[in-house]
PDB file of N, CA and C in Angstrom:
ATOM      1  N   UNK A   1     -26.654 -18.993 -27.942  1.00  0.00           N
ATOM      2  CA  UNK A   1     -25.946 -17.734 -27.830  1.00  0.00           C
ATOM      3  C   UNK A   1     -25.044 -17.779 -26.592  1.00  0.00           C
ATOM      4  N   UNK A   2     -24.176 -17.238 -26.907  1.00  0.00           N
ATOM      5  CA  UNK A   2     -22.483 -17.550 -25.625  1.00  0.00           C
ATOM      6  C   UNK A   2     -22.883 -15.547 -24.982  1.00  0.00           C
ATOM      7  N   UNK A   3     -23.250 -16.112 -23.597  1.00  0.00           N
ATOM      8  CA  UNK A   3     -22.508 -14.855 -22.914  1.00  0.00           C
ATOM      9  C   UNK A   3     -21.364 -14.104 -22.836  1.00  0.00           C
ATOM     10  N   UNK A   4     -21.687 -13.206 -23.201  1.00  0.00           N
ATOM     11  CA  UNK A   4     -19.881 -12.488 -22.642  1.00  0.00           C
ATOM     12  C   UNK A   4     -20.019 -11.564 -21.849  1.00  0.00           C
ATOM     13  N   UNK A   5     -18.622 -11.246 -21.316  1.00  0.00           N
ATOM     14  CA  UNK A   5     -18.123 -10.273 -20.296  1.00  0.00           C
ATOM     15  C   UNK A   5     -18.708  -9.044 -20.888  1.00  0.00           C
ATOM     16  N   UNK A   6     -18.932  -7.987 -19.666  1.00  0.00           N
ATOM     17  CA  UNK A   6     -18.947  -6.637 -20.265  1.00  0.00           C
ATOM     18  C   UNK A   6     -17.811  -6.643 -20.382  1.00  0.00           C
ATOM     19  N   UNK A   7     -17.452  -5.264 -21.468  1.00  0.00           N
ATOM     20  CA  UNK A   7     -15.767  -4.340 -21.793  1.00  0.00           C
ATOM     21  C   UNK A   7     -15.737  -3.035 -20.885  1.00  0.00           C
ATOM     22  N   UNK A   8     -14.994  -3.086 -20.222  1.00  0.00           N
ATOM     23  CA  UNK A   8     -15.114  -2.175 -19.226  1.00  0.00           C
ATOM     24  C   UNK A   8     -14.200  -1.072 -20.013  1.00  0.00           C
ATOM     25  N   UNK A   9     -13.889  -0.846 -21.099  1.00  0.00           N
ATOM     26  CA  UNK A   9     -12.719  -0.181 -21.829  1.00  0.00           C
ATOM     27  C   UNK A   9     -12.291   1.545 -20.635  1.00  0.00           C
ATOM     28  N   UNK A  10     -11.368   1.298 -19.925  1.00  0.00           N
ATOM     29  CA  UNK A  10     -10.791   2.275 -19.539  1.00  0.00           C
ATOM     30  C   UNK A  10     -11.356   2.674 -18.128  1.00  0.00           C
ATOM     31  N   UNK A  11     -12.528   1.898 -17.638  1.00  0.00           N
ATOM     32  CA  UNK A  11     -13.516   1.996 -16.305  1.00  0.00           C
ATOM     33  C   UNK A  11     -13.081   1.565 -15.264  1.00  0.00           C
ATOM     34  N   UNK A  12     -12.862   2.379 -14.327  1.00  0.00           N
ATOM     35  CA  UNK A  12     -12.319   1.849 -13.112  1.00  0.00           C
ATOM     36  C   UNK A  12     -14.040   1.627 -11.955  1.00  0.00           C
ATOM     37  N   UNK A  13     -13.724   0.476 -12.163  1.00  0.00           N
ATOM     38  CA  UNK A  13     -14.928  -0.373 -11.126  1.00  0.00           C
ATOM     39  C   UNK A  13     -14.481  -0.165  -9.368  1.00  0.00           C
ATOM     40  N   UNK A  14     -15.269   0.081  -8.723  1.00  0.00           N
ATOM     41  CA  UNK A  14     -15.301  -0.495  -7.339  1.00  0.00           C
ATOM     42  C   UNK A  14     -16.391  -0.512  -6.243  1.00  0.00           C
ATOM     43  N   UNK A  15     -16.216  -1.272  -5.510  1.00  0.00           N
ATOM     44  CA  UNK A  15     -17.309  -2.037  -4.545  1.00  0.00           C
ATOM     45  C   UNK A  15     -18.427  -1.557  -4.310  1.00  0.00           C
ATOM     46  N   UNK A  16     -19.301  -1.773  -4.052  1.00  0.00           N
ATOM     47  CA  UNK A  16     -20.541  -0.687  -3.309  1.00  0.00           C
ATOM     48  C   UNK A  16     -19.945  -0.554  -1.848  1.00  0.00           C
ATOM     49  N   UNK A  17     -20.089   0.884  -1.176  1.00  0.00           N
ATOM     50  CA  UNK A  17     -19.908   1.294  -0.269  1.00  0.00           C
ATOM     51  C   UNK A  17     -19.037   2.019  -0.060  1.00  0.00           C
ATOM     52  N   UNK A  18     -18.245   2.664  -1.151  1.00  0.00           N
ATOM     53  CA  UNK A  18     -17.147   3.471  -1.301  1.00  0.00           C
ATOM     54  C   UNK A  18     -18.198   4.842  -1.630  1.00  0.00           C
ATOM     55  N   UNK A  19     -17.826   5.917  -0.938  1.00  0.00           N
ATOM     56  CA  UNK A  19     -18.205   7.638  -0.623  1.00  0.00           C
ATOM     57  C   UNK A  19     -18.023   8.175  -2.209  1.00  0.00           C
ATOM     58  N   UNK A  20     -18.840   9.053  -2.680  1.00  0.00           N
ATOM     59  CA  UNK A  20     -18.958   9.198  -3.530  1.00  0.00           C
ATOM     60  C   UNK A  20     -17.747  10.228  -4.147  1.00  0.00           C
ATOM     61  N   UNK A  21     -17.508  10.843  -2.824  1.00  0.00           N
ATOM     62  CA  UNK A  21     -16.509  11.831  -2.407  1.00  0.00           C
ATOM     63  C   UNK A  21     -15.185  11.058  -3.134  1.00  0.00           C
ATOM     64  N   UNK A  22     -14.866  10.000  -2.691  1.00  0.00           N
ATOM     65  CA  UNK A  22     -13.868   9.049  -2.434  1.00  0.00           C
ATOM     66  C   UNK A  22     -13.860   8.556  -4.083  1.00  0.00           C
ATOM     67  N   UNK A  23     -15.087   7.998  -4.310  1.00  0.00           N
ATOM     68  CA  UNK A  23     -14.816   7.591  -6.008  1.00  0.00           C
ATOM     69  C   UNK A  23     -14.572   9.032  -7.003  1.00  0.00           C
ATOM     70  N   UNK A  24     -14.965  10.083  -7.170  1.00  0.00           N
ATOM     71  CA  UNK A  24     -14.148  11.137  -7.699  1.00  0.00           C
ATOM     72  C   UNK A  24     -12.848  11.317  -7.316  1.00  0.00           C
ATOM     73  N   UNK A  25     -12.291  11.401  -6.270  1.00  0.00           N
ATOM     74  CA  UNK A  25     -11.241  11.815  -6.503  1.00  0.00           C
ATOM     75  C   UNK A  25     -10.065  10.597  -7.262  1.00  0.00           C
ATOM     76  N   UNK A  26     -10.744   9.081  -6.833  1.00  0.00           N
ATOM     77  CA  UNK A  26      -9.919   8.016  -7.785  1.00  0.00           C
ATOM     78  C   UNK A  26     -10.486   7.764  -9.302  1.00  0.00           C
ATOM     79  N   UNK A  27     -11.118   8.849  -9.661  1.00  0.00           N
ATOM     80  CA  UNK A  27     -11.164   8.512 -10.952  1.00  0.00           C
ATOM     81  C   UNK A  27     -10.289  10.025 -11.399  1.00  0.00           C
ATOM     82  N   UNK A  28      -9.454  10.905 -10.449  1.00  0.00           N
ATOM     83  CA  UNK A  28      -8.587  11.373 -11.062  1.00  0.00           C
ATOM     84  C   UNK A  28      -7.151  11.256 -10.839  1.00  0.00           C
ATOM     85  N   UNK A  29      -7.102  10.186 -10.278  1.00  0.00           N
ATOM     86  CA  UNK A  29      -5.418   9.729  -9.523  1.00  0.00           C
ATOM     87  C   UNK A  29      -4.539   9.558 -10.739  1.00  0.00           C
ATOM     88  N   UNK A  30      -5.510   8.790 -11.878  1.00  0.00           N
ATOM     89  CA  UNK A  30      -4.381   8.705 -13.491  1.00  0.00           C
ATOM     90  C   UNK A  30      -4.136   9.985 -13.580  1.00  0.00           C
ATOM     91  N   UNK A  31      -4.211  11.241 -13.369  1.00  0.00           N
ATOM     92  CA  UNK A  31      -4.051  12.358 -13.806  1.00  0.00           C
ATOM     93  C   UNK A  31      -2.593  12.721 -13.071  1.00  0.00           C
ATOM     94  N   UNK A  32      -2.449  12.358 -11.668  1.00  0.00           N
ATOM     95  CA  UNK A  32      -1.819  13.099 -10.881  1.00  0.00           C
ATOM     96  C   UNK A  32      -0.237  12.732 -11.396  1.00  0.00           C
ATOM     97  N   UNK A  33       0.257  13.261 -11.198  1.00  0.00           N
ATOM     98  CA  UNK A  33       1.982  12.374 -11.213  1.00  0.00           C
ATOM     99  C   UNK A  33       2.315  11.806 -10.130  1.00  0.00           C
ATOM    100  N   UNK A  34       3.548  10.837 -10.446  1.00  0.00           N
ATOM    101  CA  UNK A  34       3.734   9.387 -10.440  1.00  0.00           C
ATOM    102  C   UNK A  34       4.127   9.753  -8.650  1.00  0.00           C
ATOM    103  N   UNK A  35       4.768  10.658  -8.438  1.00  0.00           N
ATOM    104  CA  UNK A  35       5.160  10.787  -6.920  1.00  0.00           C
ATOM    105  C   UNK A  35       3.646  10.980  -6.400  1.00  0.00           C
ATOM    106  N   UNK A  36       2.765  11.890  -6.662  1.00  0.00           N
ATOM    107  CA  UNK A  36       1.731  12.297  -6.004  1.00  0.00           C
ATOM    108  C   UNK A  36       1.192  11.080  -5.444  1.00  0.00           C
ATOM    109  N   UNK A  37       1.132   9.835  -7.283  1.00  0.00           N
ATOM    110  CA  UNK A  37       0.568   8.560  -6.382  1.00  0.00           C
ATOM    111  C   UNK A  37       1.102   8.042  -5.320  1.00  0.00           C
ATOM    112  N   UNK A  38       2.566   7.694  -5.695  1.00  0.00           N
ATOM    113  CA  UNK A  38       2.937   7.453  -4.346  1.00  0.00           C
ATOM    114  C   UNK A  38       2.606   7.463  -3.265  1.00  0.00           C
ATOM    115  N   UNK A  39       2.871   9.199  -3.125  1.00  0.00           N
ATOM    116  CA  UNK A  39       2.627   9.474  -1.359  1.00  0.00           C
ATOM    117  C   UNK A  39       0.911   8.806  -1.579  1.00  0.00           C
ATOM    118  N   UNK A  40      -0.059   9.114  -2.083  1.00  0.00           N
ATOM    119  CA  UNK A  40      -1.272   8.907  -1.700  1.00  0.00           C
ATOM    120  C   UNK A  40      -1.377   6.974  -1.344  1.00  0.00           C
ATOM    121  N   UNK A  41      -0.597   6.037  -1.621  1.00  0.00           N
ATOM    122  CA  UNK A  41      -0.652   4.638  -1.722  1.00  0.00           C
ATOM    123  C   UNK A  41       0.428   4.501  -0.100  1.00  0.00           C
ATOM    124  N   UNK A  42       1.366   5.236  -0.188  1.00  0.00           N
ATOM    125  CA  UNK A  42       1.759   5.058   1.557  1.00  0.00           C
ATOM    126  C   UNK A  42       0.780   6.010   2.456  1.00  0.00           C
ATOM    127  N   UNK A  43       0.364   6.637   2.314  1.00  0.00           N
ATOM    128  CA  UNK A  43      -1.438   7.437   3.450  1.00  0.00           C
ATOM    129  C   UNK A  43      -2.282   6.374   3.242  1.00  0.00           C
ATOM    130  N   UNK A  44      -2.541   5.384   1.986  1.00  0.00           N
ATOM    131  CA  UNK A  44      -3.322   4.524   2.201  1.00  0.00           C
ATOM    132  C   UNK A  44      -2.851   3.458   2.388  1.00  0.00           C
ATOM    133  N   UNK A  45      -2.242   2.560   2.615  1.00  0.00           N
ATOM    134  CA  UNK A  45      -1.081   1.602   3.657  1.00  0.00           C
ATOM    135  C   UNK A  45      -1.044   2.133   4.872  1.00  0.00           C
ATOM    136  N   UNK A  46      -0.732   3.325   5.209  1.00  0.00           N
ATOM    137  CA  UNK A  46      -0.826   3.584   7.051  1.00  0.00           C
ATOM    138  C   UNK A  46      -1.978   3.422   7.393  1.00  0.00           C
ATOM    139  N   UNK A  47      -3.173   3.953   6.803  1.00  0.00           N
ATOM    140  CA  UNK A  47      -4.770   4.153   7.429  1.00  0.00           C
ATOM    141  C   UNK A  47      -5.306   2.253   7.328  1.00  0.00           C
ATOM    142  N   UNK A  48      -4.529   1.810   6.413  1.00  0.00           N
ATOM    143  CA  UNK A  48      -4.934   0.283   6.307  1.00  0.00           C
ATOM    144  C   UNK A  48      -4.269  -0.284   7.315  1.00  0.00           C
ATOM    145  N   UNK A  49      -3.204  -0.051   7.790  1.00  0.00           N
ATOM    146  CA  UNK A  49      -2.442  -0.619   9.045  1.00  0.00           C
ATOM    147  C   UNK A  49      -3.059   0.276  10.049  1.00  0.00           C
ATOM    148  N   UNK A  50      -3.388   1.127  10.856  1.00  0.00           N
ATOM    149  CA  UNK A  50      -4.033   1.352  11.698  1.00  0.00           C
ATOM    150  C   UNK A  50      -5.037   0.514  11.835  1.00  0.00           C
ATOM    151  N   UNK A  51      -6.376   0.977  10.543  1.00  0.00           N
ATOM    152  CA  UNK A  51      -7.231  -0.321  10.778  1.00  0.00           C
ATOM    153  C   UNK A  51      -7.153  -1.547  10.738  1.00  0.00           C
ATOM    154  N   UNK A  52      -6.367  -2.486  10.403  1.00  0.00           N
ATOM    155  CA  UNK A  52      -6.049  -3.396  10.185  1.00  0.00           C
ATOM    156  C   UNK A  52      -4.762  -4.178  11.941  1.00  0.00           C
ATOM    157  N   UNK A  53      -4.069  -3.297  12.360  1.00  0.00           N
ATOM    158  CA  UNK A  53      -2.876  -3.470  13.528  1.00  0.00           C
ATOM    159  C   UNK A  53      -1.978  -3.979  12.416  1.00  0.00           C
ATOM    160  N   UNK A  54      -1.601  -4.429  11.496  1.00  0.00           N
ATOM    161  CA  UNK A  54      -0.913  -4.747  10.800  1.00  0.00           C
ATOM    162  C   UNK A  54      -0.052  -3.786   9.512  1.00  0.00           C
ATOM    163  N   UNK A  55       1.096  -3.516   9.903  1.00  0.00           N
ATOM    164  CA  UNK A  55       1.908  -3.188   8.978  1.00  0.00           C
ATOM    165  C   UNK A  55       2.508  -4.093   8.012  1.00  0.00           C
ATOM    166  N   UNK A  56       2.226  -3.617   6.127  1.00  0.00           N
ATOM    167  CA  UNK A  56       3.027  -4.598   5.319  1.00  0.00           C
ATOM    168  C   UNK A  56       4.290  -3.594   4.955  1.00  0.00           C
ATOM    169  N   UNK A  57       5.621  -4.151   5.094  1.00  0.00           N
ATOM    170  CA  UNK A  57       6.666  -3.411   4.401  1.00  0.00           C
ATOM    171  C   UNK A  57       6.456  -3.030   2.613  1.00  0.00           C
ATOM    172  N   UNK A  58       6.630  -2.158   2.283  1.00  0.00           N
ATOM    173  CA  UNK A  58       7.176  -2.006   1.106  1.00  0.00           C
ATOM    174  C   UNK A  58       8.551  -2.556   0.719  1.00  0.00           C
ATOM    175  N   UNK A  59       8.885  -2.789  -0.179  1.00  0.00           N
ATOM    176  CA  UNK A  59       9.924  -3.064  -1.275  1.00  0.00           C
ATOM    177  C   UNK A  59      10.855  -2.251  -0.720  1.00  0.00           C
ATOM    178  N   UNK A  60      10.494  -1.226  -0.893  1.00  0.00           N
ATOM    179  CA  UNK A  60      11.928   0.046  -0.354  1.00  0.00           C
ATOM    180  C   UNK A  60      12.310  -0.108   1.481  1.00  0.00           C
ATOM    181  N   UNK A  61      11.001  -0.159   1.801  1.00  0.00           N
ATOM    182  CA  UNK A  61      11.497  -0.629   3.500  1.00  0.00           C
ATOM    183  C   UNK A  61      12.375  -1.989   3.835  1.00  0.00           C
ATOM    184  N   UNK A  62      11.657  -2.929   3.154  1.00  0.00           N
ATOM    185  CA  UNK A  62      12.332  -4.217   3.134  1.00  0.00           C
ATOM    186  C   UNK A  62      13.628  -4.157   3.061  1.00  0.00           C
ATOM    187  N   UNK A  63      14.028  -3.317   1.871  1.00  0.00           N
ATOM    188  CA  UNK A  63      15.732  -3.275   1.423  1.00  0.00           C
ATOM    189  C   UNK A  63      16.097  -2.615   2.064  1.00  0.00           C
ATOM    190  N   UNK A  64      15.769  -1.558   2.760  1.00  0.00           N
ATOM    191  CA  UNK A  64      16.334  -0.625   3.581  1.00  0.00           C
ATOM    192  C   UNK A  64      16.956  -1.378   4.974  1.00  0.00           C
ATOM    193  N   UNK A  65      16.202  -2.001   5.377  1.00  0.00           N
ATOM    194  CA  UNK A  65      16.415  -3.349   6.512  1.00  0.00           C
ATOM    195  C   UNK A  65      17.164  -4.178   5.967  1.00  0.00           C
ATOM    196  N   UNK A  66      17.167  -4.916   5.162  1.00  0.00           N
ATOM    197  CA  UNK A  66      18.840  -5.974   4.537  1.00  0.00           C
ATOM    198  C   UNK A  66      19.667  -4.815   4.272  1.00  0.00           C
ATOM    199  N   UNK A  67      19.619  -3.798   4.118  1.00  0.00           N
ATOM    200  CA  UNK A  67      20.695  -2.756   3.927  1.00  0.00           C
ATOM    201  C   UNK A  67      21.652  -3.048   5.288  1.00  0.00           C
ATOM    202  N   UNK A  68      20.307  -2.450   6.360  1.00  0.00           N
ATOM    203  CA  UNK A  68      21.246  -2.016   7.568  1.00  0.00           C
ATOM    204  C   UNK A  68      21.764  -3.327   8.106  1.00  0.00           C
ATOM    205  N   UNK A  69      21.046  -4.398   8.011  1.00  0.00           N
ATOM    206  CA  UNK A  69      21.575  -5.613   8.270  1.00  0.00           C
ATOM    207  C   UNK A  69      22.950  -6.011   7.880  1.00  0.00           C
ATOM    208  N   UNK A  70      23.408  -5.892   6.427  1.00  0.00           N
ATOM    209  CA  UNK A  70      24.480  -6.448   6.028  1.00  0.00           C
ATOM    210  C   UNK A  70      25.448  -5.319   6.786  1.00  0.00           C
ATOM    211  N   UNK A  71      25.162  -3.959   6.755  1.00  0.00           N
ATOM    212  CA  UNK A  71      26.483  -2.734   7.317  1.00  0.00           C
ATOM    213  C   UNK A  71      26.223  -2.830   8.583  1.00  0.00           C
ATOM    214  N   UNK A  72      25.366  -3.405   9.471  1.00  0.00           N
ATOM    215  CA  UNK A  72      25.985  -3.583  10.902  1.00  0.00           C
ATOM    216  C   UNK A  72      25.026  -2.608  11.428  1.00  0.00           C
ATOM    217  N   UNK A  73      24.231  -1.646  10.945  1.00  0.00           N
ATOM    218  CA  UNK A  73      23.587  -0.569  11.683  1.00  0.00           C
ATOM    219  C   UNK A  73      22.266  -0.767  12.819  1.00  0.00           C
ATOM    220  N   UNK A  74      21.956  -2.119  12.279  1.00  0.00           N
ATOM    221  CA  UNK A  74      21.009  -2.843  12.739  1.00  0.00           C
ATOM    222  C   UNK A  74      21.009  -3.905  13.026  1.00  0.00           C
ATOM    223  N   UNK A  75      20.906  -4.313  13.813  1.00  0.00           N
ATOM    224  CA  UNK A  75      21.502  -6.136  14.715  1.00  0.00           C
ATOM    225  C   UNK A  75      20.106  -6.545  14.702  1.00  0.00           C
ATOM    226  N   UNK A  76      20.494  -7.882  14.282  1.00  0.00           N
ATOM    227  CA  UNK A  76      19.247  -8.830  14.211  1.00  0.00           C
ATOM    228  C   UNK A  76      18.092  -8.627  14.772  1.00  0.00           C
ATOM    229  N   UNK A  77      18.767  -8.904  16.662  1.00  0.00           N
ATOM    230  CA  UNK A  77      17.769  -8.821  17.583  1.00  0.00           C
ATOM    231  C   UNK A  77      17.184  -7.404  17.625  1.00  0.00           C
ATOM    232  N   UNK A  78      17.657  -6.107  17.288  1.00  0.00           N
ATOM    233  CA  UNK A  78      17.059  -4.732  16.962  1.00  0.00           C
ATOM    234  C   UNK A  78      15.986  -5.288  16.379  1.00  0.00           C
ATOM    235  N   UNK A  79      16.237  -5.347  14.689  1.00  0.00           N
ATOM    236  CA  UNK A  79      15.456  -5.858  13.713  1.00  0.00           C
ATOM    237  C   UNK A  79      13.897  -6.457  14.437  1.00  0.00           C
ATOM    238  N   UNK A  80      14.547  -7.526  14.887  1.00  0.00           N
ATOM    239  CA  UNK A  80      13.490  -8.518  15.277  1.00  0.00           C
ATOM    240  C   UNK A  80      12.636  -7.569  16.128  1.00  0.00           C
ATOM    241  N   UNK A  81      12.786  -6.958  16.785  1.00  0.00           N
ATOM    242  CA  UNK A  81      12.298  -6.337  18.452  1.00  0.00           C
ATOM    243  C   UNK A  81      11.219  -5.683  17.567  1.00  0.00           C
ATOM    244  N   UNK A  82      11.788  -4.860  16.561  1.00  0.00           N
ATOM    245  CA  UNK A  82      10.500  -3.790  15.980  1.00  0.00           C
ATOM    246  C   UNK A  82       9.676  -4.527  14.816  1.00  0.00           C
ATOM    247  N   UNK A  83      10.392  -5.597  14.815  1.00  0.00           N
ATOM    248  CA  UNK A  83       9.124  -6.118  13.822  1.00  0.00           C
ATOM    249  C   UNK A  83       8.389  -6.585  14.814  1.00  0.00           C
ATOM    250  N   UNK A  84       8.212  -6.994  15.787  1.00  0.00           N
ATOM    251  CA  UNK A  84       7.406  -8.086  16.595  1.00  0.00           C
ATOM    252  C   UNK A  84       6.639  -6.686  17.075  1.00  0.00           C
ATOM    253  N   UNK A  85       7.578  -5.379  18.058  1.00  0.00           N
ATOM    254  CA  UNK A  85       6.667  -4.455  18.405  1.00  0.00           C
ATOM    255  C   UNK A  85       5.595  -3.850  17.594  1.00  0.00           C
ATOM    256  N   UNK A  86       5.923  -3.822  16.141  1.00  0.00           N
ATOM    257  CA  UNK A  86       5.167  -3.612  15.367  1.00  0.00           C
ATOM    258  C   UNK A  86       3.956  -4.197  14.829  1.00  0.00           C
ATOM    259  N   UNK A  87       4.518  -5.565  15.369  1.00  0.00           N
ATOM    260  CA  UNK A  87       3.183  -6.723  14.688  1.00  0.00           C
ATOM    261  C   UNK A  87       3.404  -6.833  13.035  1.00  0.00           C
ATOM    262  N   UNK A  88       4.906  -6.957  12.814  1.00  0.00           N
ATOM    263  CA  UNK A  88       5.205  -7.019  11.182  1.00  0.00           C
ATOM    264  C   UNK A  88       5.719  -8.270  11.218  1.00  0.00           C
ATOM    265  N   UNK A  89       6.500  -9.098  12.151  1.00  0.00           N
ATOM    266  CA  UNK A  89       6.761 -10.541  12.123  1.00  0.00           C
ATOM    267  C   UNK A  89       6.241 -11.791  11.773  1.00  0.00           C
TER     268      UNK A  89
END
């Protein structure tokens, strides 16, 4: 007889040690609309960079920076200064 996987059909799994508080409210985030997620995924990116000292850019930040780069608004060495102050380099 061949083992198989459970079917998790539609179950959102996660770790032991997550607040019980915390797993209700992500088993209603599919509900929320698409901005709501949003903002809630950049609050959880800042609280992960606090704990973490590490900031990751988003997609939209990233471009926003080759933006100002190519129009001049932002000079390299700017650029550079706040990524390094930041600990994003």
């Amino acid at each position: 007889m061949i083992a198989q996987k459970p079917r998790l059909r539609g179950k959102i799994c996660y770790a032991v040690g997550i607040t019980q508080t915390t797993k209700e409210v992500l088993q209603r985030i599919p509900t929320w609309p698409e901005e709501d997620q949003e903002e809630l995924a950049e609050l959880a990116r800042e609280i992960e960079s606090r704990r973490t000292g590490t900031y990751v850019l988003d997609e939209d930040e990233k471009n926003a920076i080759e933006a100002a780069r190519r129009i001049g608004i932002a000079p390299d060495e700017a650029v550079a200064a706040l990524w390094k102050r930041h600990s994003i380099a």
